[in-house]
Protein backbone atom coordinates (compact mmCIF):
# COMPACT_ATOMS: atom_id res chain seq x y z
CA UNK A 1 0.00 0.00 0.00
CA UNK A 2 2.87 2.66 0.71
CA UNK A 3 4.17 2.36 -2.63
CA UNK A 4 0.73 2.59 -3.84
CA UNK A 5 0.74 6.25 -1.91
CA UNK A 6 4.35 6.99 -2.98
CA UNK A 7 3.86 6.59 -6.25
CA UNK A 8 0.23 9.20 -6.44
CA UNK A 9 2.75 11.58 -4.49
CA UNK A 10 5.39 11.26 -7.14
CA UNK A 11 2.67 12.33 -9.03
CA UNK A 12 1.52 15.52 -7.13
CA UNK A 13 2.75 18.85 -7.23
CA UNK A 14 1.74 19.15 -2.90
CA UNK A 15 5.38 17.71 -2.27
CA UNK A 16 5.97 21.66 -2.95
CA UNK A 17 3.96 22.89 -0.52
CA UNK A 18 4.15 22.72 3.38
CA UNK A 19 1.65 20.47 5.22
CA UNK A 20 0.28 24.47 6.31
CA UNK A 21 -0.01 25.34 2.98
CA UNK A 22 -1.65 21.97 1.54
CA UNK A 23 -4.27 22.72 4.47
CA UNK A 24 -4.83 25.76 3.52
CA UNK A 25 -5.23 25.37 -0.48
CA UNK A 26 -7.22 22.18 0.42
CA UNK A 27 -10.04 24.44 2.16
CA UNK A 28 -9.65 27.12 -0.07
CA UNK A 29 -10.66 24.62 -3.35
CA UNK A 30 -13.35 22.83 -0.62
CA UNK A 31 -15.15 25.75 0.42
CA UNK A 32 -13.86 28.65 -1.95
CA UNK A 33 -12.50 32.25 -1.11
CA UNK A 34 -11.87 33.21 2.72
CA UNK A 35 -10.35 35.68 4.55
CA UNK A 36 -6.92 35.46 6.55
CA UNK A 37 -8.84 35.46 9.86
CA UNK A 38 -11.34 32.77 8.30
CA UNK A 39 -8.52 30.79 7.28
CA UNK A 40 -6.54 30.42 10.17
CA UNK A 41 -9.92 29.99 12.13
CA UNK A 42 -10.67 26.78 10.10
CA UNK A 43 -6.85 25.85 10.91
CA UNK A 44 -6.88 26.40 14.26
CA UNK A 45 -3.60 29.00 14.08
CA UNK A 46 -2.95 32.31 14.93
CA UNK A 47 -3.82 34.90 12.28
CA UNK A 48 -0.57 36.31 12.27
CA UNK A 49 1.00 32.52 11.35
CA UNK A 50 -1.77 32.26 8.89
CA UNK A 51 -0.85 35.40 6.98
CA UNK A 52 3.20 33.69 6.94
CA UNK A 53 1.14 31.14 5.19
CA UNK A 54 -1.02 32.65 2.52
CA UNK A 55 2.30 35.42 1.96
CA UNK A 56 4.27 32.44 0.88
CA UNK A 57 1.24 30.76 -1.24
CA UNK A 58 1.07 34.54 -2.90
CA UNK A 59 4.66 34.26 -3.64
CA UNK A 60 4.38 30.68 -5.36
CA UNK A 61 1.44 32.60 -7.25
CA UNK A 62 -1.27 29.88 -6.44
CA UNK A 63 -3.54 31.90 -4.55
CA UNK A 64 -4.28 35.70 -4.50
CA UNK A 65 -5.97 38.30 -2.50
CA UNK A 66 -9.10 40.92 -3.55
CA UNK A 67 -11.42 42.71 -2.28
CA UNK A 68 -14.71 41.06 -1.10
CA UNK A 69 -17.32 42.92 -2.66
CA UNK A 70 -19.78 42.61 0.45
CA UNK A 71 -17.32 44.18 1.92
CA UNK A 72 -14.16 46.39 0.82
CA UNK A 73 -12.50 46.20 4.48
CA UNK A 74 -12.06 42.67 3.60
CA UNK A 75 -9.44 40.56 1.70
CA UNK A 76 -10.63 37.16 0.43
CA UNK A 77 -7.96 34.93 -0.81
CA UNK A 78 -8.73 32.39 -3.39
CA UNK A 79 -6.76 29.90 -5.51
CA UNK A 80 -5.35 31.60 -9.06
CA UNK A 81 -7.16 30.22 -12.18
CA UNK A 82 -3.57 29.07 -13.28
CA UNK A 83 -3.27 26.52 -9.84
CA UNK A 84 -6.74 25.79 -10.59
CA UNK A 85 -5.76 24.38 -13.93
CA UNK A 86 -2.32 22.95 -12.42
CA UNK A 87 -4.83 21.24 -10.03
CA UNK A 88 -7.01 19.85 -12.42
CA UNK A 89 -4.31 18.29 -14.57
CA UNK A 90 -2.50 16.89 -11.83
CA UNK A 91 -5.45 14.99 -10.36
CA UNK A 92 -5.58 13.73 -14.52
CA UNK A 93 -2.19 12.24 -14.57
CA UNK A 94 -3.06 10.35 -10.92
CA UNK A 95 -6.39 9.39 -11.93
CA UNK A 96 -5.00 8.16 -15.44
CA UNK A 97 -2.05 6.28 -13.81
CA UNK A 98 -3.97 4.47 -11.21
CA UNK A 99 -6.77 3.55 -14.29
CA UNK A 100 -3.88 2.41 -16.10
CA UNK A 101 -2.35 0.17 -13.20
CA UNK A 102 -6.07 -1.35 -12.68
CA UNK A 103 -6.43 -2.30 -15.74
CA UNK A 104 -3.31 -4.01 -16.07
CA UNK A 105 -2.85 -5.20 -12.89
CA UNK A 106 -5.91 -6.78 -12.08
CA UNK A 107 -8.51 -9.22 -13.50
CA UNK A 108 -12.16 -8.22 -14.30
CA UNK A 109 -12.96 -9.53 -10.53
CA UNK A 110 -10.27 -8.39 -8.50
CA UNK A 111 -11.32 -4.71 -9.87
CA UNK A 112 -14.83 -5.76 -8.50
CA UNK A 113 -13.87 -7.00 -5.84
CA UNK A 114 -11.90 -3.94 -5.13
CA UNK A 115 -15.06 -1.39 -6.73
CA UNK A 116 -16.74 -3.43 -3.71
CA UNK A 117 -14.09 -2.62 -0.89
CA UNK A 118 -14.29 1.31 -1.46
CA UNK A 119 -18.11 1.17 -1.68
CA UNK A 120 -17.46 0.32 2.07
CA UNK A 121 -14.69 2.15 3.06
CA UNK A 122 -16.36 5.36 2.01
CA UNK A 123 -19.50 4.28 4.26
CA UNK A 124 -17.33 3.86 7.08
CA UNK A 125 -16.23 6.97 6.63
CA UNK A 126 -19.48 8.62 5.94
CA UNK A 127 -20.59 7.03 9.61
């Protein structure tokens, strides 16, 4: 199984990012813009350590600050359209890969078997 991980990770572009950071860009794609405060709310961290976070996410350009237009005091940060792609082709290559290994790894009933196994692992973890 840890190769199994290893090999999505060599995958991923979040081995460039700080456990923090991943946190932080996972809620942002979950649950969409939010403010510093918001942010380091959901996170459980100071808001002074969250803005050390998002400043270094602004740096690597994958998410950026505006104005919220409910209310101009305010500074929502969201992931850039250009992470958002980076994102969505990333997930591709993993999803295409572990397709791929299926496929040619296992029979027709192992890949039920195993369709089966993550029909109940996800109700587990919707309990």
């Amino acid at each position: 199984m840890s190769k199994l991980v290893r090999r999505a990770r060599e995958l991923s572009q979040s081995s460039d990012f700080t456990s923090a950071q991943k946190s932080v860009l996972f809620h942002l794609e979950r649950d969409g813009p939010a403010t510093v405060s918001a942010l380091a709310r959901a996170q459980r961290v100071k808001p002074q350590s969250m803005r050390i976070t998002v400043a270094g996410l602004e740096t690597l350009g994958v998410v950026k600050g505006e104005a919220d237009p409910t209310d101009g005091r305010k500074t929502l940060i969201h992931l850039t359209p250009t992470f958002r792609r980076t994102l969505k082709a990333s997930r591709a290559a993993k999803e295409d890969w572990l397709i791929g290994a299926l496929q040619a790894q296992l029979s027709p009933r192992e890949q039920a078997t195993l369709a089966a196994a993550v029909e109940l692992l996800q109700r587990l973890a919707d309990s």
